[in-house]
Protein backbone atom coordinates (compact mmCIF):
# COMPACT_ATOMS: atom_id res chain seq x y z
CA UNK A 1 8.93 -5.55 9.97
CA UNK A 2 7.10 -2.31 9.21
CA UNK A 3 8.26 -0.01 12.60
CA UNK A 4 4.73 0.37 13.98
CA UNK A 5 3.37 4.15 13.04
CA UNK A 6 3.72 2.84 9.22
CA UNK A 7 1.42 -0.36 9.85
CA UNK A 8 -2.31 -1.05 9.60
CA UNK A 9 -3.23 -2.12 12.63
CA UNK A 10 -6.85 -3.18 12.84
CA UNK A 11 -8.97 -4.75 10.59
CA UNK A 12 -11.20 -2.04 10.27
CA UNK A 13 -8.61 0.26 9.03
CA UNK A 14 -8.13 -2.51 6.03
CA UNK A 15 -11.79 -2.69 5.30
CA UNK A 16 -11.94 0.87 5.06
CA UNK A 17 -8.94 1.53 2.65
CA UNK A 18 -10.13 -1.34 0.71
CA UNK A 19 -13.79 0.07 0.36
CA UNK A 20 -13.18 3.70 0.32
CA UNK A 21 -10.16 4.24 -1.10
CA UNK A 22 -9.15 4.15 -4.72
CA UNK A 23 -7.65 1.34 -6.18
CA UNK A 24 -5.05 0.82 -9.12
CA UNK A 25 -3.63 -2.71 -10.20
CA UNK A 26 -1.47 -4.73 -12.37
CA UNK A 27 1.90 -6.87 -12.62
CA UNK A 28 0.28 -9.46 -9.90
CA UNK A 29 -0.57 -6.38 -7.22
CA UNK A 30 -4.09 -4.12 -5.87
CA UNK A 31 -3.08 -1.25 -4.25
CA UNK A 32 -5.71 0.85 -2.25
CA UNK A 33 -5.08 4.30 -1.10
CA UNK A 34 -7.01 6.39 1.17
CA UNK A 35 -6.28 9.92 2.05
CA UNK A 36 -7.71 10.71 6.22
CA UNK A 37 -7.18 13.92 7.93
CA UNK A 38 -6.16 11.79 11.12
CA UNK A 39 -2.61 12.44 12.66
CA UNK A 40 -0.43 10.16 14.62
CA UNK A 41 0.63 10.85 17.95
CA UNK A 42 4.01 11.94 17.28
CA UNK A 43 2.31 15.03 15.06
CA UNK A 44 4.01 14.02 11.99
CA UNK A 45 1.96 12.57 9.12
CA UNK A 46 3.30 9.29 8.18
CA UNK A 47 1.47 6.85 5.93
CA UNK A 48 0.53 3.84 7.20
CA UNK A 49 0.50 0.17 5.16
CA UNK A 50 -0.85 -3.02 4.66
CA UNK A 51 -0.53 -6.45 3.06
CA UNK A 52 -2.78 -8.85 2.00
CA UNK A 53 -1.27 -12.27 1.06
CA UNK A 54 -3.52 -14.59 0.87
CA UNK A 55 -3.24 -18.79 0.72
CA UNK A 56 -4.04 -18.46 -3.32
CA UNK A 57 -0.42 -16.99 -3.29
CA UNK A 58 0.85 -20.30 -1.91
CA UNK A 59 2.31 -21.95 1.03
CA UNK A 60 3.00 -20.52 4.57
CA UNK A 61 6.77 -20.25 2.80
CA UNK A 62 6.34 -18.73 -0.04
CA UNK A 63 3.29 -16.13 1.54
CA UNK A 64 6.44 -15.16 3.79
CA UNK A 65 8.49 -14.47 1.12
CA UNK A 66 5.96 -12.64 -1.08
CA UNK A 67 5.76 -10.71 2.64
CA UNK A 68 9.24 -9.83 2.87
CA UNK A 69 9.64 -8.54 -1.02
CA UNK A 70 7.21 -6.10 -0.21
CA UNK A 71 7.87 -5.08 2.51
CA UNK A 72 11.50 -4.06 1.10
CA UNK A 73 9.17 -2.51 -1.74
CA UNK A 74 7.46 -0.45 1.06
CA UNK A 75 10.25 0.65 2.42
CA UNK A 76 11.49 2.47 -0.68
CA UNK A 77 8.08 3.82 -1.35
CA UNK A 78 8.08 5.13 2.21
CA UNK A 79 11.05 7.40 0.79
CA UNK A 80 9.79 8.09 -2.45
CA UNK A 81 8.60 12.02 -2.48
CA UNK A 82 6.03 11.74 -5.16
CA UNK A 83 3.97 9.11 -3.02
CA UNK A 84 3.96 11.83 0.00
CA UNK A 85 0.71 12.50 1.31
CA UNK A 86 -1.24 16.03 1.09
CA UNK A 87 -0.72 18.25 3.57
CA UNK A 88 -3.01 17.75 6.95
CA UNK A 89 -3.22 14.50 5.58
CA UNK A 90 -2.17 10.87 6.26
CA UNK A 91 -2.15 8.18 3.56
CA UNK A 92 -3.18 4.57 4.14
CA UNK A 93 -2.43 2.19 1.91
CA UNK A 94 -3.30 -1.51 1.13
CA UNK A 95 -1.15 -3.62 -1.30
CA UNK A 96 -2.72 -7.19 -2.19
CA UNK A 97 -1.08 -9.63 -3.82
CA UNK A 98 -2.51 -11.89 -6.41
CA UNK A 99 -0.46 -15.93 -7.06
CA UNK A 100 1.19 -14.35 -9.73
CA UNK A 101 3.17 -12.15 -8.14
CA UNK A 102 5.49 -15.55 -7.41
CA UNK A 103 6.49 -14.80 -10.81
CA UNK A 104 8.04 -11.46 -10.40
CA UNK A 105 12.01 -10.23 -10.32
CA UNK A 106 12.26 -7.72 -7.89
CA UNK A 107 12.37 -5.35 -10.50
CA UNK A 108 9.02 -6.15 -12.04
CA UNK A 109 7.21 -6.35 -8.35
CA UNK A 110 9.01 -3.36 -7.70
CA UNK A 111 7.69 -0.99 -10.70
CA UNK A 112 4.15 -3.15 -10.68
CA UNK A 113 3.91 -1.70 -6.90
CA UNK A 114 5.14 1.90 -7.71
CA UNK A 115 3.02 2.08 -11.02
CA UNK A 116 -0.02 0.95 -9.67
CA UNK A 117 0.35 3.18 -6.09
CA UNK A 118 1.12 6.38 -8.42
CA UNK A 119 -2.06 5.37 -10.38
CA UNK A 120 -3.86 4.72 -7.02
CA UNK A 121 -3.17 8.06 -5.39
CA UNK A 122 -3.72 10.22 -9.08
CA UNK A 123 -6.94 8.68 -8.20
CA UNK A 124 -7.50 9.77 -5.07
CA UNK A 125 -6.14 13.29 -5.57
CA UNK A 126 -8.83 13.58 -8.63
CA UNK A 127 -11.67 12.86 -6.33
CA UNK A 128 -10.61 14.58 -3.22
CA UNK A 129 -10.92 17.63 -5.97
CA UNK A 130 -14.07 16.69 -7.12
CA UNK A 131 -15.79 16.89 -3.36
């Protein structure tokens, strides 16, 4: 479990990721990233993060599973200092997984998630530039 200032709460924080942020894919994996000036309570800037796993995946077992592998995946992202967000910024992020990501070592679902949420936030950081 994601401790609770890392998680996407609402639905509406989803949608809006998923519409408004950029997106980068591959290796079985969409990731969505959205850059926000809001803050959490605590002052600090953490990034929040959400999964979509839906029944194309498979079973209520193996959606679980597909859960828990990224979730580990997040974890080590969460750490990783080239997927920090900007300054006065907080990052939300939305990682969907496609059935083919049953597939996947850890080590493939691992760099497919890193890959495509560098690609996602070059993105983002290109058209926060732009504006």
């Amino acid at each position: 479990m994601l401790p609770k200032e890392h998680r996407l709460t609402s639905s509406r924080d989803h949608r809006d990721t998923m519409r408004q942020g950029s997106r980068a894919g591959g290796g079985g994996v969409m990731v969505a990233v959205r850059i926000g000036p809001h803050r959490s309570a605590a002052g600090t800037d953490p990034w929040r993060c959400g999964l979509v796993v839906s029944k194309a995946v498979g079973n209520a077992v193996v959606r679980h599973r597909v859960q828990r592998r990224l979730r580990h995946i997040i974890f080590d992202l969460m750490r990783d200092d080239a997927l920090a967000a900007p300054e006065g910024g907080q990052m939300d992020m939305v990682i969907r997984a496609f059935p083919e990501i049953v597939d996947l070592d850890h080590a493939e679902l691992s760099s497919a998630v890193h890959s495509a949420a560098q690609r996602a936030l070059r993105k983002t950081s290109r058209q926060r530039g732009q504006q």
